[in-house]
N, C-alpha and C. Protein backbone atom coordinates (compact mmCIF):
# COMPACT_ATOMS: atom_id res chain seq x y z
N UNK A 1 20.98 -44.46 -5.63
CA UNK A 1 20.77 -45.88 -5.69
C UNK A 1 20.57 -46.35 -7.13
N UNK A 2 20.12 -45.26 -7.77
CA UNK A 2 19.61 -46.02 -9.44
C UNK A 2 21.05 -45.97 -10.06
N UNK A 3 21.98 -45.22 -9.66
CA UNK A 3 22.98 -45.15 -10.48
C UNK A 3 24.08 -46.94 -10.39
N UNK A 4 23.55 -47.23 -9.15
CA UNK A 4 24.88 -48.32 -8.41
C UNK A 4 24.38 -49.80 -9.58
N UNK A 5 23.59 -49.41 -10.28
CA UNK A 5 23.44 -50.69 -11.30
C UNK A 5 24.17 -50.13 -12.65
N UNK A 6 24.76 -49.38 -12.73
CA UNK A 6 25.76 -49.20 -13.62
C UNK A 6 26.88 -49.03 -13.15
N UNK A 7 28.07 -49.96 -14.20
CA UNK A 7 29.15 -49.97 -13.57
C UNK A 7 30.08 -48.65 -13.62
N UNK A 8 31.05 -48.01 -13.27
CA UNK A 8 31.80 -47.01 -13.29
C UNK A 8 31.84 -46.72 -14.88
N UNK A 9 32.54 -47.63 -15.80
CA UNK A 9 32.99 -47.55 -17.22
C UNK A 9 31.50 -47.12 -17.64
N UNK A 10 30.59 -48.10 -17.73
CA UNK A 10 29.38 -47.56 -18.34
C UNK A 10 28.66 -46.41 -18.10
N UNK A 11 28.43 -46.05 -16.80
CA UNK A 11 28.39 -44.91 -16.86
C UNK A 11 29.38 -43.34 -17.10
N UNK A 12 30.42 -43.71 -17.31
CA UNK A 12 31.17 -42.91 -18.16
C UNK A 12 31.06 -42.75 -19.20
N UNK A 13 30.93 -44.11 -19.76
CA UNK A 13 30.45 -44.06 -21.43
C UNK A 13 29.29 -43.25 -21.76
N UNK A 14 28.61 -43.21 -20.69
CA UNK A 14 27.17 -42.55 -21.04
C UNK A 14 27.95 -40.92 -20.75
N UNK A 15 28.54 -40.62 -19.88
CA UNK A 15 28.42 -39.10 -19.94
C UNK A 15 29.33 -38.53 -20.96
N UNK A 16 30.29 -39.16 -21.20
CA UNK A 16 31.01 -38.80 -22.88
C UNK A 16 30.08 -39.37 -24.17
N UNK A 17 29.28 -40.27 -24.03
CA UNK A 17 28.73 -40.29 -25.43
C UNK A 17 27.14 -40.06 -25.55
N UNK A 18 26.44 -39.50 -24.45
CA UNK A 18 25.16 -39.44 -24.45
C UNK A 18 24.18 -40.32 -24.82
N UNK A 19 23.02 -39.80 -24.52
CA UNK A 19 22.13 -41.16 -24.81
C UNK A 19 21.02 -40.52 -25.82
N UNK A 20 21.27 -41.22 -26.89
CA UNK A 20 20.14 -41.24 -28.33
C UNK A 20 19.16 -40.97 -27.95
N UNK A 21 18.30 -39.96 -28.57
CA UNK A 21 16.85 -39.87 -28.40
C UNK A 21 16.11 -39.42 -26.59
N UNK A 22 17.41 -39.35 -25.93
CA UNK A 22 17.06 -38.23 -24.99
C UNK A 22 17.58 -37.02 -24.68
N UNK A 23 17.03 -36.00 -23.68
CA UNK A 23 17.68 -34.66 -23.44
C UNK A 23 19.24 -35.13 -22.86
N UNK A 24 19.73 -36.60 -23.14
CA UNK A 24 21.36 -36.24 -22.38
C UNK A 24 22.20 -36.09 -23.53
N UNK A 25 22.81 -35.02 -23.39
CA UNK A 25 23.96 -34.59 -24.64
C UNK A 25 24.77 -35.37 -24.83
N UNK A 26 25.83 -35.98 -25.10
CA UNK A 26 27.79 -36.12 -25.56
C UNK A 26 28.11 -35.03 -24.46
N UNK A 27 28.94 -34.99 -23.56
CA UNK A 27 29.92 -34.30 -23.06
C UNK A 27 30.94 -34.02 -23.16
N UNK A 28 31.86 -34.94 -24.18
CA UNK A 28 33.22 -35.83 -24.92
C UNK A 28 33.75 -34.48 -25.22
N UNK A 29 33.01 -33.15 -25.97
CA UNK A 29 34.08 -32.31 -26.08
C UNK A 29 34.32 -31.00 -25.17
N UNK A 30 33.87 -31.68 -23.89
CA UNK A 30 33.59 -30.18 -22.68
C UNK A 30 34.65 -31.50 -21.81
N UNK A 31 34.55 -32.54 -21.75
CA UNK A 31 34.86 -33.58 -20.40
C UNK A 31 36.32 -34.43 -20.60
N UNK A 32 37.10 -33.77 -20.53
CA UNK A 32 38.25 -35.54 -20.00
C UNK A 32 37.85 -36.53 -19.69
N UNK A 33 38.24 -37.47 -19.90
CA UNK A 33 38.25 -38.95 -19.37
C UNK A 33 38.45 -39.11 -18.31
N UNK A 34 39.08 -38.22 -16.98
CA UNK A 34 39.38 -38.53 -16.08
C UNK A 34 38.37 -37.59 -14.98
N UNK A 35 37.92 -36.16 -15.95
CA UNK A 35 36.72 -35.79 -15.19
C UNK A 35 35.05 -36.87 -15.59
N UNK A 36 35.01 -37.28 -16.74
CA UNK A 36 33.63 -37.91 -16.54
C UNK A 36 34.16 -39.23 -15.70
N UNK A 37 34.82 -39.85 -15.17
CA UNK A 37 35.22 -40.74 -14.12
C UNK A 37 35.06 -40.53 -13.10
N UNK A 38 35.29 -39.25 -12.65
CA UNK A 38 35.33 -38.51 -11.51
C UNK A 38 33.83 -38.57 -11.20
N UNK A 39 32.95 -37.76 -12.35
CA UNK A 39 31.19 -38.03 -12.09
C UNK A 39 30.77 -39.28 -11.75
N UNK A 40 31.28 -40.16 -12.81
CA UNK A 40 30.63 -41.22 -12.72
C UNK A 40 31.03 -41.92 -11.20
N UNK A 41 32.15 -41.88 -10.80
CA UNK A 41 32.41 -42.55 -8.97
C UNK A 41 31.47 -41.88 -8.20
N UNK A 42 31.13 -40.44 -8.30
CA UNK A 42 30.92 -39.52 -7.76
C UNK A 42 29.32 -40.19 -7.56
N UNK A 43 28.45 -40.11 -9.04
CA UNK A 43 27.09 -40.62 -9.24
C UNK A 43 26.98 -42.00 -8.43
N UNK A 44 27.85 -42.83 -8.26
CA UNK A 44 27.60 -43.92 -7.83
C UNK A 44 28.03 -44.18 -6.45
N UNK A 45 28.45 -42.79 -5.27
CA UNK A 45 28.45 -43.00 -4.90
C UNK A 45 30.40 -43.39 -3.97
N UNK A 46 31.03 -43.32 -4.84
CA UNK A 46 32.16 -44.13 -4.40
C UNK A 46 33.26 -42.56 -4.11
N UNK A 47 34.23 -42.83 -3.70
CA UNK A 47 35.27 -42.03 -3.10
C UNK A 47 35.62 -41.78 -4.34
N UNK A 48 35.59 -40.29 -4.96
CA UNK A 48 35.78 -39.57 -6.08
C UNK A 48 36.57 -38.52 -5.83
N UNK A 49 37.49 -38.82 -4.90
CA UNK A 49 38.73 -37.81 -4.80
C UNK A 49 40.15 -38.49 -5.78
C-alpha cells in the first residue's frame, strides 16, 4: 500500500538512482530499465508480467 503513492516512473527512478543519505543503493549498473520497471509494477502491485 505505501508503494501505490508512487507512480511507476518514480519509483523506478528510485531503484536505478537510489536515495541520498539512505541504506538504498543506485541499482543503474546491476538493473535494465525494463527490469527496474518490472519491480517497480511489481512493488505497486500491478500485473508485472
Amino acid at each position: 500500500e505505501r508503494m501505490i503513492r508512487f507512480s511507476t516512473d518514480d519509483l523506478k527512478a528510485l531503484i536505478l538512482d537510489g536515495i541520498p543519505g539512505t541504506p538504498m543503493p543506485p541499482w543503474r549498473p546491476l538493473l535494465s530499465d525494463a527490469e527496474a520497471e518490472w519491480i517497480a509494477r511489481y512493488l505497486r502491485g500491478e500485473d508485472a508480467s
